[in-house]
PDB file of N, CA and C in Angstrom:
ATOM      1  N   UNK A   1      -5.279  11.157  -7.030  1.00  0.00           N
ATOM      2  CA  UNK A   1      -5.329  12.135  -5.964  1.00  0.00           C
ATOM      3  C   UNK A   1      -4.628  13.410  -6.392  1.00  0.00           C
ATOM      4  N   UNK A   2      -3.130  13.402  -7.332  1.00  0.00           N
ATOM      5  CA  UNK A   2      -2.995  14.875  -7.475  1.00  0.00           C
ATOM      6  C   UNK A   2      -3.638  15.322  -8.825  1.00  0.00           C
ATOM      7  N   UNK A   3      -3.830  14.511  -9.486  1.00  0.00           N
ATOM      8  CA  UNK A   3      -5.138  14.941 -10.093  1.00  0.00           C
ATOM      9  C   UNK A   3      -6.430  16.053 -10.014  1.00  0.00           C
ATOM     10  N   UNK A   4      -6.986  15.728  -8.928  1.00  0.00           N
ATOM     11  CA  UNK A   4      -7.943  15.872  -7.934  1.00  0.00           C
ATOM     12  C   UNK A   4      -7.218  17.578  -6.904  1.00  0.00           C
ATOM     13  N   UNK A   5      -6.230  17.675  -6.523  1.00  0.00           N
ATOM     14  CA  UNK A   5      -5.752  18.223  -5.937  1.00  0.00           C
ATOM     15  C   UNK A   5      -5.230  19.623  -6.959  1.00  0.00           C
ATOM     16  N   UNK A   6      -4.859  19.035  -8.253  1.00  0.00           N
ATOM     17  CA  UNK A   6      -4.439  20.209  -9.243  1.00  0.00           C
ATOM     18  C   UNK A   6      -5.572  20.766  -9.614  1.00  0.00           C
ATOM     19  N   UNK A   7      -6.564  19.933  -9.533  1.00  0.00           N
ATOM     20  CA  UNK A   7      -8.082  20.849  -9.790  1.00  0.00           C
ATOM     21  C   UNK A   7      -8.602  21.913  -8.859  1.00  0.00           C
ATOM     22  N   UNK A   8      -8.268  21.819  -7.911  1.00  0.00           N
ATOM     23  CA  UNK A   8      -8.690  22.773  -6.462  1.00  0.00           C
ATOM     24  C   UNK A   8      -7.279  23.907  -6.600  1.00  0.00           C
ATOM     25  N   UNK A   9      -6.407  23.537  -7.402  1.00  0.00           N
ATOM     26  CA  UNK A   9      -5.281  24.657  -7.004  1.00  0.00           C
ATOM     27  C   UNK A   9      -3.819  24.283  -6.519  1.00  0.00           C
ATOM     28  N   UNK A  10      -4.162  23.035  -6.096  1.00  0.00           N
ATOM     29  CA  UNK A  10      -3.058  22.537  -4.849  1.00  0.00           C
ATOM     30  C   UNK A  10      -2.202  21.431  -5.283  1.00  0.00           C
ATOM     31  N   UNK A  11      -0.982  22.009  -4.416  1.00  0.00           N
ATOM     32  CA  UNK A  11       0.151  20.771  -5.049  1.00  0.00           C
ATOM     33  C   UNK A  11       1.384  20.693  -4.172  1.00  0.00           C
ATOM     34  N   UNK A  12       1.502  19.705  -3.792  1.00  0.00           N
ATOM     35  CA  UNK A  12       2.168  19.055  -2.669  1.00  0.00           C
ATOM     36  C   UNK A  12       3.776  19.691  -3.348  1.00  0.00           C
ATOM     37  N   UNK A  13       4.517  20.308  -2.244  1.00  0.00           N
ATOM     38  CA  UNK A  13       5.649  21.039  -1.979  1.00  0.00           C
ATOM     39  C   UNK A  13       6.783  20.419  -1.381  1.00  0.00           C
ATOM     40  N   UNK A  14       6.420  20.334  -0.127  1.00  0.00           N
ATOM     41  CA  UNK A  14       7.271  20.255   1.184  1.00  0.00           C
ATOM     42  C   UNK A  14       7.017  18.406   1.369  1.00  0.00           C
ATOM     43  N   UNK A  15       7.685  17.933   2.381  1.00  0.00           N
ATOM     44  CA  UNK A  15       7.971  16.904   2.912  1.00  0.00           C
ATOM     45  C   UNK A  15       6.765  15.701   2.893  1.00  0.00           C
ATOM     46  N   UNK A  16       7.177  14.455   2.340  1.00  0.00           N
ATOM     47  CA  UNK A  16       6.199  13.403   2.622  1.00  0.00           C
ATOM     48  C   UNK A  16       6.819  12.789   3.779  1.00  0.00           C
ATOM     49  N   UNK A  17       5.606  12.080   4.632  1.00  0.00           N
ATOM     50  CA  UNK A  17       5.638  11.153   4.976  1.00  0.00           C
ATOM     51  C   UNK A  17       5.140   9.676   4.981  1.00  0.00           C
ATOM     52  N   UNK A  18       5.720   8.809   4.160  1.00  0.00           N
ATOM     53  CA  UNK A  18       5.633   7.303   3.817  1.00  0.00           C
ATOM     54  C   UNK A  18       5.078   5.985   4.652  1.00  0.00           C
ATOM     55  N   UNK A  19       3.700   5.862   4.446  1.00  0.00           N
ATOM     56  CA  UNK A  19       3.447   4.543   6.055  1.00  0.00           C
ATOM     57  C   UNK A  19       2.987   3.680   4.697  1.00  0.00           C
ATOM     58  N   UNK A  20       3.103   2.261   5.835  1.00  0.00           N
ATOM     59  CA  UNK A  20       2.605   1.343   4.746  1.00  0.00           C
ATOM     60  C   UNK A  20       1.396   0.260   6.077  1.00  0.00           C
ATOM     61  N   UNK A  21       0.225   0.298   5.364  1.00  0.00           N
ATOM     62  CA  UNK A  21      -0.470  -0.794   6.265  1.00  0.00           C
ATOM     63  C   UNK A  21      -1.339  -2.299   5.772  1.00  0.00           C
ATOM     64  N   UNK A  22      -1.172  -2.851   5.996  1.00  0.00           N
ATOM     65  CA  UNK A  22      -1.589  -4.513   5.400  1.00  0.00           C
ATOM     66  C   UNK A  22      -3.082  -4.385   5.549  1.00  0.00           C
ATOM     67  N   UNK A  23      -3.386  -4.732   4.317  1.00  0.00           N
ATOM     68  CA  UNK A  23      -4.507  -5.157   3.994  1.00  0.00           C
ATOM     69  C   UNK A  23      -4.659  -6.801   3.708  1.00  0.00           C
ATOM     70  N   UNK A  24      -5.041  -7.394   5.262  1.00  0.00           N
ATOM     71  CA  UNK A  24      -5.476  -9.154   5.447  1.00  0.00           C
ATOM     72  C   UNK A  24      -5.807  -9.906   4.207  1.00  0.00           C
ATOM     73  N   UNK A  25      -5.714 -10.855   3.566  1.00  0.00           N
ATOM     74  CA  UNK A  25      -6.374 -11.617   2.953  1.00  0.00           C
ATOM     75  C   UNK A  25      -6.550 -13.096   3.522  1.00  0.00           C
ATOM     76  N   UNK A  26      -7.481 -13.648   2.938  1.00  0.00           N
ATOM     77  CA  UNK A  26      -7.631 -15.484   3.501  1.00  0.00           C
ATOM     78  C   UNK A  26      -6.491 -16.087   2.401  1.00  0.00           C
ATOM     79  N   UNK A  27      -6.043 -16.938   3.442  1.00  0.00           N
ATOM     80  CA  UNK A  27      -4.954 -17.469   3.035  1.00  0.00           C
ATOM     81  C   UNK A  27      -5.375 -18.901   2.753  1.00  0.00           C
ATOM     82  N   UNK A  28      -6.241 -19.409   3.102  1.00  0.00           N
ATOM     83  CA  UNK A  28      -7.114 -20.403   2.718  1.00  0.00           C
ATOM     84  C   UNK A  28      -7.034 -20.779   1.168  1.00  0.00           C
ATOM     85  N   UNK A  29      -6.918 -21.977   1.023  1.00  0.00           N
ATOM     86  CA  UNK A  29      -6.921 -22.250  -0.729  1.00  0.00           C
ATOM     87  C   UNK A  29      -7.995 -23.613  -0.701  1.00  0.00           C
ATOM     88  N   UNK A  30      -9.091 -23.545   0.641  1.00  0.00           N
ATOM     89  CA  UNK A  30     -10.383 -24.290   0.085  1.00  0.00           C
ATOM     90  C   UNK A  30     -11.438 -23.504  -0.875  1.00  0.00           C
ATOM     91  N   UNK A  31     -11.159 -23.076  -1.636  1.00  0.00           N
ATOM     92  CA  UNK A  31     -11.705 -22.286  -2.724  1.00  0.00           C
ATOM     93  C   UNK A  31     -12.160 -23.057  -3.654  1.00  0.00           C
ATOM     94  N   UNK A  32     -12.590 -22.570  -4.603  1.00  0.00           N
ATOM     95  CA  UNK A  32     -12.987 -23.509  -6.560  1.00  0.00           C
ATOM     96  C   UNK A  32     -12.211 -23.590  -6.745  1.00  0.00           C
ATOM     97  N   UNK A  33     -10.904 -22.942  -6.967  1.00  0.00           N
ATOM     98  CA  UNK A  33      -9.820 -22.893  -7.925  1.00  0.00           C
ATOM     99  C   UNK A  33      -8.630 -23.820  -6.814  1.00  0.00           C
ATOM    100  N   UNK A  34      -8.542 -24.120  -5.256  1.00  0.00           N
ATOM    101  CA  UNK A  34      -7.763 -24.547  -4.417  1.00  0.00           C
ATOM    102  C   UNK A  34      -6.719 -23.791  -4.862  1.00  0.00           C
ATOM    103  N   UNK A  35      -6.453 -22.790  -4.770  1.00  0.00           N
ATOM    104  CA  UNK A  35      -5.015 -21.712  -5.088  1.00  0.00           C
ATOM    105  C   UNK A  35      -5.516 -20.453  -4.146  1.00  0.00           C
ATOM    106  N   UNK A  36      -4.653 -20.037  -3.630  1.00  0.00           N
ATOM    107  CA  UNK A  36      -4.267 -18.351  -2.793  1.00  0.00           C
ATOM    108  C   UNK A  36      -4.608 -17.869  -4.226  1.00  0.00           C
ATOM    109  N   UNK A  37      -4.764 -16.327  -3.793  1.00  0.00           N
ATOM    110  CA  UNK A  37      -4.601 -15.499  -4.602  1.00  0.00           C
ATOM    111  C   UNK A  37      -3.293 -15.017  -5.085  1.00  0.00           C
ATOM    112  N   UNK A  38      -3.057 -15.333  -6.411  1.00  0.00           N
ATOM    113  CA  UNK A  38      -1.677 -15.191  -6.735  1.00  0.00           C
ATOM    114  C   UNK A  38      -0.769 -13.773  -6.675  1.00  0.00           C
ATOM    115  N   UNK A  39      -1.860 -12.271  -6.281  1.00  0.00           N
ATOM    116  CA  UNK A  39      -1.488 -11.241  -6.219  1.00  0.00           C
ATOM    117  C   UNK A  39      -0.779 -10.608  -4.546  1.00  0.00           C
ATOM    118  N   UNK A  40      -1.475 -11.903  -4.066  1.00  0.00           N
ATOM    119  CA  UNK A  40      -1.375 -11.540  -2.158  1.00  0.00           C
ATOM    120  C   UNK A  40       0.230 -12.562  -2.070  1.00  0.00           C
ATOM    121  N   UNK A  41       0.718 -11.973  -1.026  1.00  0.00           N
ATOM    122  CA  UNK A  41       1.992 -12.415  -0.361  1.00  0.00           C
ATOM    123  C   UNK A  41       2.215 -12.467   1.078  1.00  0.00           C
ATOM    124  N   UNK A  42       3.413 -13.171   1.446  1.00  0.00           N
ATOM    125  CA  UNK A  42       3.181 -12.693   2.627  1.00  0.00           C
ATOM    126  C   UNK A  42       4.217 -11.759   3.184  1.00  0.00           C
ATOM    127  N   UNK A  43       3.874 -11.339   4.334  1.00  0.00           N
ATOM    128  CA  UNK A  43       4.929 -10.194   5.094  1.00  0.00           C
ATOM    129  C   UNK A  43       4.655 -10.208   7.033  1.00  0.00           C
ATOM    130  N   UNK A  44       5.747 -10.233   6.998  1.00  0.00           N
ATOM    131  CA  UNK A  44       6.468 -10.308   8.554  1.00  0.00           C
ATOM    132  C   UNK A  44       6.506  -8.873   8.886  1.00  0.00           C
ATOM    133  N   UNK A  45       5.484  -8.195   9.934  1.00  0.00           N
ATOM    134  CA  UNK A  45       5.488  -7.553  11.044  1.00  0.00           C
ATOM    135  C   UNK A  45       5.826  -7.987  12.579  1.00  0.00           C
ATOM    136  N   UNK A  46       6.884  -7.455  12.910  1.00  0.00           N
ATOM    137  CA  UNK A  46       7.360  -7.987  14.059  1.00  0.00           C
ATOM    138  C   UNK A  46       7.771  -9.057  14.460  1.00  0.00           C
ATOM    139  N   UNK A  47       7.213  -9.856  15.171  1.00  0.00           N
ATOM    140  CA  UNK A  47       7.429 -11.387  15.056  1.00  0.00           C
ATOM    141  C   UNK A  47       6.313 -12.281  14.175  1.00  0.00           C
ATOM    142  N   UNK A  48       5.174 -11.374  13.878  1.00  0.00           N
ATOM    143  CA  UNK A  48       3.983 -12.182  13.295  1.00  0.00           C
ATOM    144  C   UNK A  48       3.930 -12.278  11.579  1.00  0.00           C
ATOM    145  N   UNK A  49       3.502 -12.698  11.056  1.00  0.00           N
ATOM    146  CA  UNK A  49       3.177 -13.038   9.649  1.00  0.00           C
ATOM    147  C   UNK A  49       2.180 -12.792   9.456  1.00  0.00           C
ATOM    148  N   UNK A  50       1.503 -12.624   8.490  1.00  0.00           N
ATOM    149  CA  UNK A  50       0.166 -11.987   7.589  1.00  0.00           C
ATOM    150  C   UNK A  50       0.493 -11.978   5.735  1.00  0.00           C
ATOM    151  N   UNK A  51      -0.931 -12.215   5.200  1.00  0.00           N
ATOM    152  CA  UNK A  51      -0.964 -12.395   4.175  1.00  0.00           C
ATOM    153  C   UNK A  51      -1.832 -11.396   3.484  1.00  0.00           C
ATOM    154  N   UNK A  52      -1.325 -11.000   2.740  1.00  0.00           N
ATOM    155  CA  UNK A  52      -2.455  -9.940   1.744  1.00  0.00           C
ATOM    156  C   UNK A  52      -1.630  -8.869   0.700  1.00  0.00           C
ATOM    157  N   UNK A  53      -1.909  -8.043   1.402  1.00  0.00           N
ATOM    158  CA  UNK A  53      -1.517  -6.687   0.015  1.00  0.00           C
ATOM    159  C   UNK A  53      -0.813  -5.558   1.249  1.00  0.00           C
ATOM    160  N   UNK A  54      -0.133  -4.666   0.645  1.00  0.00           N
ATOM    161  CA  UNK A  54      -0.282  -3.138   1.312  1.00  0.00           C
ATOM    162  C   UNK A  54      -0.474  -2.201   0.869  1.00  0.00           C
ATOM    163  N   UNK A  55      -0.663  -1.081   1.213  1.00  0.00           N
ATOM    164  CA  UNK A  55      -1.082  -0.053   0.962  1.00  0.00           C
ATOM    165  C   UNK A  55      -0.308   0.988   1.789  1.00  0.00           C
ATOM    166  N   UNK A  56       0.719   1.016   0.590  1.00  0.00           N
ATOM    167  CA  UNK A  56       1.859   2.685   0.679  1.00  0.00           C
ATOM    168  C   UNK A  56       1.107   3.918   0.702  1.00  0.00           C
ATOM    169  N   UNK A  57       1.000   4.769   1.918  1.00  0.00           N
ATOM    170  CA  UNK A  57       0.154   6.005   1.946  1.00  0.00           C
ATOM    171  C   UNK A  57       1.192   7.315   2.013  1.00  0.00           C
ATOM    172  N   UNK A  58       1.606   8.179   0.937  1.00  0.00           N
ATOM    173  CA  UNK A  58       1.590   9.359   0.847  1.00  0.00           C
ATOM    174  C   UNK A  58       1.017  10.744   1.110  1.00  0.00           C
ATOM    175  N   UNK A  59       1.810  11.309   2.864  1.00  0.00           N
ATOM    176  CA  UNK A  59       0.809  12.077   3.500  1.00  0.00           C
ATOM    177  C   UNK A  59       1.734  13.668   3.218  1.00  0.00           C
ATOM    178  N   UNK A  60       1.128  14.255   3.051  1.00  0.00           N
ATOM    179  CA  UNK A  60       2.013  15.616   3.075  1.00  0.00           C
ATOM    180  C   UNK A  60       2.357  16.200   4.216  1.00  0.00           C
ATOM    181  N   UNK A  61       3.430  16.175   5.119  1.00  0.00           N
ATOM    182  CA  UNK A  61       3.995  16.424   6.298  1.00  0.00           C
ATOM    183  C   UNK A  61       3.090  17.415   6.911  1.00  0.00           C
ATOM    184  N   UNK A  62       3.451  18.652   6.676  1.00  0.00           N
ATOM    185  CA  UNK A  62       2.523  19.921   6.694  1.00  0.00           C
ATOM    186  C   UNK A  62       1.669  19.576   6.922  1.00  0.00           C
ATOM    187  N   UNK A  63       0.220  19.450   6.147  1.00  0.00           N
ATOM    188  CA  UNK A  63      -1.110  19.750   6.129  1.00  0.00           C
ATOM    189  C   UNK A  63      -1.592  18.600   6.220  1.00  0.00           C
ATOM    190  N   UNK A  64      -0.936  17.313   6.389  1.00  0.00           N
ATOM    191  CA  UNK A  64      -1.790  16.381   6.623  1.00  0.00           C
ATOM    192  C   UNK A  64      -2.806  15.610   5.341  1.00  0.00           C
ATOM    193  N   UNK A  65      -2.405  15.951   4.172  1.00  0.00           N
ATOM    194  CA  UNK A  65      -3.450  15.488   3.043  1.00  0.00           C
ATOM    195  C   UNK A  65      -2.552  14.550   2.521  1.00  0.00           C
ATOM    196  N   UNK A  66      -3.857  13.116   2.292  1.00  0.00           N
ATOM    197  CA  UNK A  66      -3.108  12.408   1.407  1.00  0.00           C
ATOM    198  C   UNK A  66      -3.093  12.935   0.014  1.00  0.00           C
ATOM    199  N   UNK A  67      -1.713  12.143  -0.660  1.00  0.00           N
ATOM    200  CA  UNK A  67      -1.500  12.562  -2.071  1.00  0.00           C
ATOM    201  C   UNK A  67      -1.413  11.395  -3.126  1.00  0.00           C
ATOM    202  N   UNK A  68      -0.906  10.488  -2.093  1.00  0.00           N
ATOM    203  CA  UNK A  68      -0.518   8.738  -2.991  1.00  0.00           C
ATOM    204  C   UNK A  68      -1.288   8.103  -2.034  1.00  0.00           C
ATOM    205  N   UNK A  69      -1.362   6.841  -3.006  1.00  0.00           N
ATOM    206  CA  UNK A  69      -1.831   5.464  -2.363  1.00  0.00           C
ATOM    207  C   UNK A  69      -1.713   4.287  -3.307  1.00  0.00           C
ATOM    208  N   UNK A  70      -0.933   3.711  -3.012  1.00  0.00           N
ATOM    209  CA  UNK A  70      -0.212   2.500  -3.956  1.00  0.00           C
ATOM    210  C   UNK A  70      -0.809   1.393  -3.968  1.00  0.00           C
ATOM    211  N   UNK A  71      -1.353   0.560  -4.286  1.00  0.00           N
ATOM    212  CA  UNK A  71      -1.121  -0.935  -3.802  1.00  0.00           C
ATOM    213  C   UNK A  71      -0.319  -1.970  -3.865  1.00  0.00           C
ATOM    214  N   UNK A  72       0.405  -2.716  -3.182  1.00  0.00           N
ATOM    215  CA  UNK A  72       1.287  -3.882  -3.430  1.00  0.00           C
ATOM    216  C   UNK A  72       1.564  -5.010  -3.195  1.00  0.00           C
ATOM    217  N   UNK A  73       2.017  -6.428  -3.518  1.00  0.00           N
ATOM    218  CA  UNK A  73       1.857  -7.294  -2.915  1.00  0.00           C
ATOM    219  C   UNK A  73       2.019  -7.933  -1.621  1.00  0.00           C
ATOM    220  N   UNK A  74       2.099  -7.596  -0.662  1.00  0.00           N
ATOM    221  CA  UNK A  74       2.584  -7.617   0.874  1.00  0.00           C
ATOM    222  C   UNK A  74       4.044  -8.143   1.352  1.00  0.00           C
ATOM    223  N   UNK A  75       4.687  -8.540   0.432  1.00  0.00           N
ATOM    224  CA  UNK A  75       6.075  -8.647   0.133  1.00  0.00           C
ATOM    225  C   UNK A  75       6.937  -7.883  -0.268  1.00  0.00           C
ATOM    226  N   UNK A  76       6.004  -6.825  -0.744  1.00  0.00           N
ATOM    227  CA  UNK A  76       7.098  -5.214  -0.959  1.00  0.00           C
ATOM    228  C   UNK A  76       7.185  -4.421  -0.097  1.00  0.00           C
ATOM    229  N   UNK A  77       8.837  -4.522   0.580  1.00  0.00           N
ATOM    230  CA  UNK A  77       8.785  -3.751   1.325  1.00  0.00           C
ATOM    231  C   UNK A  77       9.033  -1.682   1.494  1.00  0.00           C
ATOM    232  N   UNK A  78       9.030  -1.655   0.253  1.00  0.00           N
ATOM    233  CA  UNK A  78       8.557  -0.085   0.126  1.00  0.00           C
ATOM    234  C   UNK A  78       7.922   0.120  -1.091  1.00  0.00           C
ATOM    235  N   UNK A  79       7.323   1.072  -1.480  1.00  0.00           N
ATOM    236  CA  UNK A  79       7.236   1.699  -2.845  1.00  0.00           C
ATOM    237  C   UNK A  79       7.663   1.897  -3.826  1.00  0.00           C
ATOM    238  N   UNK A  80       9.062   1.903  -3.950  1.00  0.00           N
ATOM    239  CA  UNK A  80       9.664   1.764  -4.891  1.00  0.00           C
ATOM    240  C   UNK A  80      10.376   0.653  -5.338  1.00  0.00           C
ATOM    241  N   UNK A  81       9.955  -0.476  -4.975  1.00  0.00           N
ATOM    242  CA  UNK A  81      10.412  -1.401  -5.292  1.00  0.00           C
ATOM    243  C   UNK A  81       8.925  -2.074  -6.498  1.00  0.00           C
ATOM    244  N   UNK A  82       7.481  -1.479  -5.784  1.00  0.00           N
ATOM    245  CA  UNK A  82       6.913  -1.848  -6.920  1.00  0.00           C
ATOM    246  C   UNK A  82       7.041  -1.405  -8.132  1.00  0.00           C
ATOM    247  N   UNK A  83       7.636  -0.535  -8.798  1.00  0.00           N
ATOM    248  CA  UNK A  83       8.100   0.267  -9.991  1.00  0.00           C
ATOM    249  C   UNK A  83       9.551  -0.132 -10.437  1.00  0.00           C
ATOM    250  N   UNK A  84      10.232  -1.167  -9.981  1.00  0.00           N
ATOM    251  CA  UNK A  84      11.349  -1.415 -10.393  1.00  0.00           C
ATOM    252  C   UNK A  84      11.436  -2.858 -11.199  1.00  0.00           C
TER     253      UNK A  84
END
């Protein structure tokens, strides 16, 4: 994305704002292999549980454009923990 964004001219300045939203997976292991997917985890929203991935979104305060988009195992609870 800033890739994409340095080509048009543009380049994020001022303030991000950081959301993260779960992307579901079947948690089911009646599969071929009888195994989860070893990349999905799980994570506790609120009182509920869910299994899958997330997706860290990097929005530029200002103008509203995304700039990032991460993916991670649904057990990370921010972004920078996948890089550590």
């Amino acid at each position: 994305i800033n890739g994409h964004l340095a080509e048009k001219g543009l380049m994020m300045r001022e303030g991000t704002i950081v959301d993260a939203t779960l992307i579901a997976a079947p948690p089911s292991t009646k599969n071929k292999d009888g195994k989860r997917d070893p990349e999905m985890h799980q994570s506790k929203k609120s009182n509920d549980w869910h299994f899958g991935m997330k997706a860290h979104i990097g929005v530029d305060a200002a103008s509203g454009l995304v700039h990032t988009v991460v993916g991670t195992a649904g057990n990370v609870a921010d972004v920078t923990q996948a890089h550590a």
